[in-house]
N, C-alpha and C. Protein backbone atom coordinates (compact mmCIF):
# COMPACT_ATOMS: atom_id res chain seq x y z
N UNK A 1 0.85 -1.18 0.00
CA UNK A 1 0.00 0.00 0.00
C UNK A 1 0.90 1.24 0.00
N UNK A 2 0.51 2.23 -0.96
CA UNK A 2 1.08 3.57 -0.98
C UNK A 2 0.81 4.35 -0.34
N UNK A 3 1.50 5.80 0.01
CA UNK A 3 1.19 6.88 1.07
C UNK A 3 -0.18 7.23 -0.13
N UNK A 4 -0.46 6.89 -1.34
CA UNK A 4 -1.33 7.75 -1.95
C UNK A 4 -3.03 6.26 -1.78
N UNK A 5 -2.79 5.55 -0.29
CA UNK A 5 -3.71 4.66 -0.39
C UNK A 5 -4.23 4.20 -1.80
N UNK A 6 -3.44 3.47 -2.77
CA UNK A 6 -3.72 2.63 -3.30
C UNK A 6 -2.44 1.77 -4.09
N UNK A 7 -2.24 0.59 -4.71
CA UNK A 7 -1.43 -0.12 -5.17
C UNK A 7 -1.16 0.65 -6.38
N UNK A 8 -2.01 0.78 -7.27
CA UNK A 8 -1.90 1.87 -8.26
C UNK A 8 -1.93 2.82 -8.28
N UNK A 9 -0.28 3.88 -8.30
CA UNK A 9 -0.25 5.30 -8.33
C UNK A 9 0.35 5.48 -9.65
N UNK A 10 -0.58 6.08 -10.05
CA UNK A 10 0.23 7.58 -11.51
C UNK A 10 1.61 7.80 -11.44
N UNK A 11 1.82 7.96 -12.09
CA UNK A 11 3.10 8.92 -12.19
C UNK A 11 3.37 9.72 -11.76
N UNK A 12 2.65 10.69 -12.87
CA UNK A 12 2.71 12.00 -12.51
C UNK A 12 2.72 12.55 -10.92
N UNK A 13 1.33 11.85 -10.03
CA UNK A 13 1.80 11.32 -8.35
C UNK A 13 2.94 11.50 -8.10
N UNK A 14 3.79 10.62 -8.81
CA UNK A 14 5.04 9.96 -7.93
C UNK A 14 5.96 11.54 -7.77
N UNK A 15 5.81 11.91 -9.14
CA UNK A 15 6.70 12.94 -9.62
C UNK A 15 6.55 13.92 -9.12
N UNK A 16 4.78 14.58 -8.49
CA UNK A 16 4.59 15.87 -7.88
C UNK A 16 4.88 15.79 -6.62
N UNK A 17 4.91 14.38 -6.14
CA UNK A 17 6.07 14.08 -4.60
C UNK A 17 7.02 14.90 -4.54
N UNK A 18 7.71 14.08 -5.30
CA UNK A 18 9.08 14.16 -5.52
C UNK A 18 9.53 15.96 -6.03
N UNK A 19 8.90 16.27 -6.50
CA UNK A 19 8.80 18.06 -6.99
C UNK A 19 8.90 19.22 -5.72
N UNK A 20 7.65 18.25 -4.98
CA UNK A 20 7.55 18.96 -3.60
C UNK A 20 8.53 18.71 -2.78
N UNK A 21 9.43 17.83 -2.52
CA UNK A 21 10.10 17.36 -1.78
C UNK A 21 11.68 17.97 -1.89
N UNK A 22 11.80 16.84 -3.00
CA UNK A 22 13.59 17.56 -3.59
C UNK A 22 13.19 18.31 -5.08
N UNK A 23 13.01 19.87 -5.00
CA UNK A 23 12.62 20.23 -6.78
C UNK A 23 14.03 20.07 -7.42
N UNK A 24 15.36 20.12 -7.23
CA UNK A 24 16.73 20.66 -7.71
C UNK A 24 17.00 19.01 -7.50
N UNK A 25 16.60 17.81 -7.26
CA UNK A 25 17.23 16.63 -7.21
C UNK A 25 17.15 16.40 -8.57
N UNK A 26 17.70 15.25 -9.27
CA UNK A 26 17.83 15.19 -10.54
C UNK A 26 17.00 13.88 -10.50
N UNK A 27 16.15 13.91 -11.76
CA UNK A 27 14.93 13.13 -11.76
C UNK A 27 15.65 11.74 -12.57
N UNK A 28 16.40 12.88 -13.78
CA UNK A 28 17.09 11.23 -14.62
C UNK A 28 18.48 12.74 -15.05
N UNK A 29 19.12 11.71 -15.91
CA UNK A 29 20.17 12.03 -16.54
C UNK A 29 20.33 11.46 -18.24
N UNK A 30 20.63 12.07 -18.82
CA UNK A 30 20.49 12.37 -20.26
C UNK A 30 21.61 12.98 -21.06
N UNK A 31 22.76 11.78 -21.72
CA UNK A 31 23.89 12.22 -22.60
C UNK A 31 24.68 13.47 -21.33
N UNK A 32 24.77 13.09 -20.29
CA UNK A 32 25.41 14.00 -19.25
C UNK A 32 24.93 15.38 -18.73
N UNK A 33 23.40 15.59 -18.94
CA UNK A 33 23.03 16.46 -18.48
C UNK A 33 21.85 16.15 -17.23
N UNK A 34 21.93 16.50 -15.99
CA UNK A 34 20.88 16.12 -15.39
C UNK A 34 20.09 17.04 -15.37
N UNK A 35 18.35 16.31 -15.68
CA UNK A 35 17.10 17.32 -15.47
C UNK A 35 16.55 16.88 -13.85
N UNK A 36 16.12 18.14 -13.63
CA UNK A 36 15.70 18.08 -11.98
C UNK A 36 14.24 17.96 -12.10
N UNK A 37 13.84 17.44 -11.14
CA UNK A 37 12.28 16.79 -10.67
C UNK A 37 11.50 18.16 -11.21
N UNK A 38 11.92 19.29 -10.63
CA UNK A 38 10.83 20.68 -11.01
C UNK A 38 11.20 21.14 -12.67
N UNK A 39 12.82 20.69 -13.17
CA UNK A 39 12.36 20.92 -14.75
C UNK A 39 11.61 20.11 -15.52
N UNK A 40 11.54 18.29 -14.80
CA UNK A 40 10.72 17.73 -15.56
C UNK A 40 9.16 17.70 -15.49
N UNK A 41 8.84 18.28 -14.21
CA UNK A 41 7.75 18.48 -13.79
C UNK A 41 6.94 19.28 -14.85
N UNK A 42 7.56 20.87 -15.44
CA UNK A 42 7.38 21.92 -16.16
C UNK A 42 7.53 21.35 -17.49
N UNK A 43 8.25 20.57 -18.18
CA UNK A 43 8.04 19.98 -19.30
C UNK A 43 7.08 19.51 -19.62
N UNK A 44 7.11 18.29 -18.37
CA UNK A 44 5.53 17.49 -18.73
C UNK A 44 4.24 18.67 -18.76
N UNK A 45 3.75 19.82 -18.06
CA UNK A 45 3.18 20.56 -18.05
C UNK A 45 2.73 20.88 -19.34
N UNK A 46 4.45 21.31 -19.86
CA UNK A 46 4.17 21.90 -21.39
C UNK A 46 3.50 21.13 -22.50
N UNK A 47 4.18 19.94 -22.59
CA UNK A 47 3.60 19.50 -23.14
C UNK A 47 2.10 18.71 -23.27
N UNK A 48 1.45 18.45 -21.78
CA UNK A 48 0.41 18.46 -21.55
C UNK A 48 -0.71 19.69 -22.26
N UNK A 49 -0.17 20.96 -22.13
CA UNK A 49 -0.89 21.94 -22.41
C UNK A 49 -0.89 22.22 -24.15
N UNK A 50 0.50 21.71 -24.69
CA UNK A 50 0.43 21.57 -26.35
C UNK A 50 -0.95 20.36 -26.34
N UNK A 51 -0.92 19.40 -26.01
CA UNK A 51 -1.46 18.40 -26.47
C UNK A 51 -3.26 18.88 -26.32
N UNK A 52 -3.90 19.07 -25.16
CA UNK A 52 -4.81 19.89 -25.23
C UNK A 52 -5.44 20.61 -26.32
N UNK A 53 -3.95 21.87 -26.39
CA UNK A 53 -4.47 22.71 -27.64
C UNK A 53 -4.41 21.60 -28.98
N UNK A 54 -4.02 21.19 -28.87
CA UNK A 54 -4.20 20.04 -30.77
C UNK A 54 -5.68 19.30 -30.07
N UNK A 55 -5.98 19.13 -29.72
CA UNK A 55 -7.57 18.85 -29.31
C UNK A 55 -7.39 17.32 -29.06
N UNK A 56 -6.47 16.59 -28.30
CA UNK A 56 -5.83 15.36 -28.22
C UNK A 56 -6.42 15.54 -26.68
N UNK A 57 -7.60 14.24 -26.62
CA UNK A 57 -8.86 14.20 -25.54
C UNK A 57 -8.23 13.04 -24.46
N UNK A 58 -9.40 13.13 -23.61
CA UNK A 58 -8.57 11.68 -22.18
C UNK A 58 -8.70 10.45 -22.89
N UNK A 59 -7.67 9.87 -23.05
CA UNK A 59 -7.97 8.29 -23.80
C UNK A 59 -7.39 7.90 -24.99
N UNK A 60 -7.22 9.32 -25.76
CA UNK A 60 -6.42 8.85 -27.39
C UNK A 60 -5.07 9.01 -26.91
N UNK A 61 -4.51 8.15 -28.28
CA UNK A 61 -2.72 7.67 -28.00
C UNK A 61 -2.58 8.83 -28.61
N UNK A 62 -0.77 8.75 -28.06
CA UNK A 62 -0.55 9.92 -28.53
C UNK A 62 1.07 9.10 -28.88
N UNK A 63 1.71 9.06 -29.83
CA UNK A 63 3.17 8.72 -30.27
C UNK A 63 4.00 9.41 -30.05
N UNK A 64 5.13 9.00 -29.09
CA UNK A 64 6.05 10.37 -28.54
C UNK A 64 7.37 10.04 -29.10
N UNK A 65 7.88 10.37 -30.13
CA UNK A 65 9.37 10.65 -30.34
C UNK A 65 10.71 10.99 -29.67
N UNK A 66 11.17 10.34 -29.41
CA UNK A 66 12.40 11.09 -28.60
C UNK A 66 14.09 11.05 -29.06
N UNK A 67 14.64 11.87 -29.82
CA UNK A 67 15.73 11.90 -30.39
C UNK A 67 17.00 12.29 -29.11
């Protein structure tokens, strides 16, 4: 059982923990650059809020590229 009372927690959950907690800890690391919990936090944001505006609803896939 999780502090968020249930077996199944989100992500995003895990991550706004972790935001609140340590924001400047580094969430991952990437070709030697580390992103911190509050820059990845603000990414995901962004791109949450692009996806929205393209009219991309709760439930459709969405294909994410990552170079």
């Amino acid at each position: 059982m999780t502090k968020h009372g249930a077996e199944n927690v989100m992500l995003d959950d895990v991550i706004k923990d972790w935001v609140e907690k340590t924001p400047e800890m580094p969430a991952f690391r990437c070709l030697g650059k580390a992103v911190s919990y509050q820059e990845l936090d603000q990414r995901a944001n962004q791109l949450a809020h692009w996806l929205v505006d393209q009219v991309v609803m709760p439930g459709d896939r969405v294909a994410i590229w990552m170079h």
